[in-house]
C-alpha atoms as a PDB file:
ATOM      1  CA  UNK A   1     -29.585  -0.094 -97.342  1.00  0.00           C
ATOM      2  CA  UNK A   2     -28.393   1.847 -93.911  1.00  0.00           C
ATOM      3  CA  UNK A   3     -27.808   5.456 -94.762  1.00  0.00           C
ATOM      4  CA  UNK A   4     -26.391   7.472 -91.693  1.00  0.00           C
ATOM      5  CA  UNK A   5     -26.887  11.272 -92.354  1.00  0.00           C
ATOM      6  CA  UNK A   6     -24.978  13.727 -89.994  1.00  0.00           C
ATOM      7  CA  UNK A   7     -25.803  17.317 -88.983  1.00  0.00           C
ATOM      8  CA  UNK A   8     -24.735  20.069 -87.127  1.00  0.00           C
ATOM      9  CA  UNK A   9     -21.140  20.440 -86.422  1.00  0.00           C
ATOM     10  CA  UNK A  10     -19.489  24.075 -87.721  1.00  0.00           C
ATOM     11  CA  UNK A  11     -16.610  26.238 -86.053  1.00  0.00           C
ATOM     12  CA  UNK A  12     -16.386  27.120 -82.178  1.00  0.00           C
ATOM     13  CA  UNK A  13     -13.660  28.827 -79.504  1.00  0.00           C
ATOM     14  CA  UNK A  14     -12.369  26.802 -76.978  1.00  0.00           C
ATOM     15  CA  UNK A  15     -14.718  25.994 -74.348  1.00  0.00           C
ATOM     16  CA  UNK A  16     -17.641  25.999 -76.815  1.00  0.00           C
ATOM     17  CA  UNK A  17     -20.324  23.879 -77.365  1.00  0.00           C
ATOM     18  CA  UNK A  18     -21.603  22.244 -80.275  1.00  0.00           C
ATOM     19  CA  UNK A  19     -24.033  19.352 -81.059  1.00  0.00           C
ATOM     20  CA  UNK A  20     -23.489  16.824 -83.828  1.00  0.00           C
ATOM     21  CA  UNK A  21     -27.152  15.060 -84.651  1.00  0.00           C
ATOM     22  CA  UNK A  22     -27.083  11.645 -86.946  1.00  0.00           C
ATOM     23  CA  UNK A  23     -30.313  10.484 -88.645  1.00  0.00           C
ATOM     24  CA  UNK A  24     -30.514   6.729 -89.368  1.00  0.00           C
ATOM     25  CA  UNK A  25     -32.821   5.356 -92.138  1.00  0.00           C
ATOM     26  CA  UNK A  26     -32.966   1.415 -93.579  1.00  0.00           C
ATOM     27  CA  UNK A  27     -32.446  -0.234 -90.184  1.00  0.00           C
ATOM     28  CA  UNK A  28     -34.343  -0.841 -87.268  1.00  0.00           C
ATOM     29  CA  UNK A  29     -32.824   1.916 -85.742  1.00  0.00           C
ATOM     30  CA  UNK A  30     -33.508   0.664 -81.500  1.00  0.00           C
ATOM     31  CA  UNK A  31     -32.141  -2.929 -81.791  1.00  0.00           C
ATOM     32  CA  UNK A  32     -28.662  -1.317 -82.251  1.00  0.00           C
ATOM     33  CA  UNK A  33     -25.768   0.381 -80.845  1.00  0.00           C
ATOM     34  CA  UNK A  34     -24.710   3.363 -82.293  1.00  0.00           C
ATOM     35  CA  UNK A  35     -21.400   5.211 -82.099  1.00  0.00           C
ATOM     36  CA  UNK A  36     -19.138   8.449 -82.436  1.00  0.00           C
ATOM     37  CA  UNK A  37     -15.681   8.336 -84.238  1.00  0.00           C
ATOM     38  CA  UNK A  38     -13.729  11.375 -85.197  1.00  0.00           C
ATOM     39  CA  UNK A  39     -10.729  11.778 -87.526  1.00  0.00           C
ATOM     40  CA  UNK A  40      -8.107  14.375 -87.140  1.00  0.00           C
ATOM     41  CA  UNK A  41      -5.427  15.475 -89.951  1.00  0.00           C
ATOM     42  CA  UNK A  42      -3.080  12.971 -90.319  1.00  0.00           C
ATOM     43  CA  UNK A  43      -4.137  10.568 -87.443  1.00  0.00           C
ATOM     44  CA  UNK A  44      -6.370   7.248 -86.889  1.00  0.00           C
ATOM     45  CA  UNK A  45      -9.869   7.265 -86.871  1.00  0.00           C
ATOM     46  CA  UNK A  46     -10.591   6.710 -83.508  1.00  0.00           C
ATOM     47  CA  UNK A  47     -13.823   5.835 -81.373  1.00  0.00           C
ATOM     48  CA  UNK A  48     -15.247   9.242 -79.345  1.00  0.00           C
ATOM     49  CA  UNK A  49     -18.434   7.378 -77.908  1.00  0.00           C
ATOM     50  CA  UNK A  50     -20.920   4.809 -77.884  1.00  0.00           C
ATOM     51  CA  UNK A  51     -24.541   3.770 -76.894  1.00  0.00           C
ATOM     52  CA  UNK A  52     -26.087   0.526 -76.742  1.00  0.00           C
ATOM     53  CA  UNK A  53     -29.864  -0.212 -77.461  1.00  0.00           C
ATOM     54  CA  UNK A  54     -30.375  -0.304 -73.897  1.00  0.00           C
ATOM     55  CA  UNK A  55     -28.780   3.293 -73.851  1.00  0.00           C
ATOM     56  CA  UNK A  56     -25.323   2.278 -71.908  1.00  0.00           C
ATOM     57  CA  UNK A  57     -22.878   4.651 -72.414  1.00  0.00           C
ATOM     58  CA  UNK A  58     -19.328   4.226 -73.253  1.00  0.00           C
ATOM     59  CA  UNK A  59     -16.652   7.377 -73.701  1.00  0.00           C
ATOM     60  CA  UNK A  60     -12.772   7.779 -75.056  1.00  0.00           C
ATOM     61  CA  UNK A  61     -10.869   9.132 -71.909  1.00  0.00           C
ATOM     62  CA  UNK A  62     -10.443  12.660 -73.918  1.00  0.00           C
ATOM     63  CA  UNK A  63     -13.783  13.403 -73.879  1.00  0.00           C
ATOM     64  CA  UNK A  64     -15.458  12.010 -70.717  1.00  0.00           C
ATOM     65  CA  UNK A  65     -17.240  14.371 -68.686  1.00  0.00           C
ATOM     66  CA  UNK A  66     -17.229  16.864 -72.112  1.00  0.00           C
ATOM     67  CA  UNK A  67     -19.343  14.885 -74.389  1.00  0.00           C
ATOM     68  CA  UNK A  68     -22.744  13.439 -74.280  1.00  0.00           C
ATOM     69  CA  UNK A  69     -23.465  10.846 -76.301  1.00  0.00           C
ATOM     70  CA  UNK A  70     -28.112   9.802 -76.419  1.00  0.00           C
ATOM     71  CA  UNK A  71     -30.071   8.182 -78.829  1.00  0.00           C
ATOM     72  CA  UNK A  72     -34.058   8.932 -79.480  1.00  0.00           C
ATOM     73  CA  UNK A  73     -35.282   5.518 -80.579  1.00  0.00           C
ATOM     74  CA  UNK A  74     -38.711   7.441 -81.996  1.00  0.00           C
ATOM     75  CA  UNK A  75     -37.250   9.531 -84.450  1.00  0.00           C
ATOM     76  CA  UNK A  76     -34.145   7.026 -85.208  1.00  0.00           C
ATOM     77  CA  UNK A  77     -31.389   9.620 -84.377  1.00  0.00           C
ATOM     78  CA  UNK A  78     -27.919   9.478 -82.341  1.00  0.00           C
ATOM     79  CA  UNK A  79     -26.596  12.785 -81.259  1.00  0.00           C
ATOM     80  CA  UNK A  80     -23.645  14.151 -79.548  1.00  0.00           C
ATOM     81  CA  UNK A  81     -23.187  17.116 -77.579  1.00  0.00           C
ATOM     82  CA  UNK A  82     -19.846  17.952 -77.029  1.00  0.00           C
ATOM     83  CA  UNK A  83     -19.252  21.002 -74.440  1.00  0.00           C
ATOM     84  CA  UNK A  84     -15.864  22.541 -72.954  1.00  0.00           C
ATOM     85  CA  UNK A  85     -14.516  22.086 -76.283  1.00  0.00           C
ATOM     86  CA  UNK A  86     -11.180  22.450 -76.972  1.00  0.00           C
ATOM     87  CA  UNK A  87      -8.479  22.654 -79.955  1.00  0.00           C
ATOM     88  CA  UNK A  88      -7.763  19.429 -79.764  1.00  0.00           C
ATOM     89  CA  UNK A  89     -11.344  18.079 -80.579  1.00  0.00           C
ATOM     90  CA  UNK A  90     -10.678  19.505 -84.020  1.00  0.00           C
ATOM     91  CA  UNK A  91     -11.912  16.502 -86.162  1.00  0.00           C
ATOM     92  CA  UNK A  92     -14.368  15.439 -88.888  1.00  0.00           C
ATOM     93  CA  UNK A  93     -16.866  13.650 -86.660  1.00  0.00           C
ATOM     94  CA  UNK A  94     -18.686  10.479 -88.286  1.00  0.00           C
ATOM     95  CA  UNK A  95     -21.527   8.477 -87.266  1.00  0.00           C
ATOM     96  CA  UNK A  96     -21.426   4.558 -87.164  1.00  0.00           C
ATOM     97  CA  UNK A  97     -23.774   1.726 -87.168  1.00  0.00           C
ATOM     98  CA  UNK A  98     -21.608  -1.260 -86.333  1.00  0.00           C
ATOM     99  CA  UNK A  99     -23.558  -3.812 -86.740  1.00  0.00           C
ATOM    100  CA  UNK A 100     -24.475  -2.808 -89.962  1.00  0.00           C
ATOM    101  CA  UNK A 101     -20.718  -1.621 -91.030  1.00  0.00           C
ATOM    102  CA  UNK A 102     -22.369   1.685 -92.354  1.00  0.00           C
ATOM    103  CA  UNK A 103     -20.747   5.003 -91.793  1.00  0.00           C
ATOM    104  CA  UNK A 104     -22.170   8.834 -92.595  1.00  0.00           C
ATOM    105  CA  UNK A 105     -20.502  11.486 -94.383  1.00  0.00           C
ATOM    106  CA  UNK A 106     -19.073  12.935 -92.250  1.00  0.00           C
ATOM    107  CA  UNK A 107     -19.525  16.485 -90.483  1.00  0.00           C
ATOM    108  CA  UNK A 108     -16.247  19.024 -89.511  1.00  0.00           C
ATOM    109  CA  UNK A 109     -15.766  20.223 -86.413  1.00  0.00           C
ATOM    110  CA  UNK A 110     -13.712  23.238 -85.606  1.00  0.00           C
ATOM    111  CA  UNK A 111     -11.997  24.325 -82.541  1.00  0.00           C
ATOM    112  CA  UNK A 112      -9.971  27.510 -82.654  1.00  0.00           C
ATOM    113  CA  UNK A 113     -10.069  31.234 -81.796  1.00  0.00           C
END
């Protein structure tokens, strides 16, 4: 079956940087888009970015020009580099297949000073 496994992640002050890596396994991994969500205390799980197989790009307006969503079809992995972070982007971060309706773990991502 799709497993998703994410990496990266950890604690940062505002206007940090961080990188959140996914690796994909059971799937073949450059047929299919791949996306971002994040999940905040107490709020919706909502959609940070996107990529398609053809590598189009797709952002949430909170993060555009911050975040950097690519894809390396040879090694099967979706990352996302998030810069000019801020409190606000304080979320568990999870990877998703959706075609395949498979989700990682998860991986936390702190924002603070």
């Amino acid at each position: 079956q799709v497993q998703l496994v994410e990496s990266g992640g950890g604690s940062v002050q505002p206007g940090g940087s961080l990188r959140v890596s996914c690796a994909a396994s059971g799937m073949i991994f450059r047929f299919y888009p791949m996306a971002w969500y994040r999940q905040a205390p107490g709020k919706q799980r909502e959609l940070v970015a996107e990529i398609t197989a053809s590598s189009n790009t797709n952002y949430a307006d909170s993060v555009k020009g911050r975040f950097t969503i690519s894809r390396d079809n040879a090694k099967d992995t979706v990352d996302l580099q998030m810069n000019s972070l801020k409190p606000e982007d304080t979320a568990v971060y999870y990877c998703h297949a959706p075609r395949q309706a498979a989700w990682g773990q998860g991986t936390q991502v702190t924002v603070s000073l």
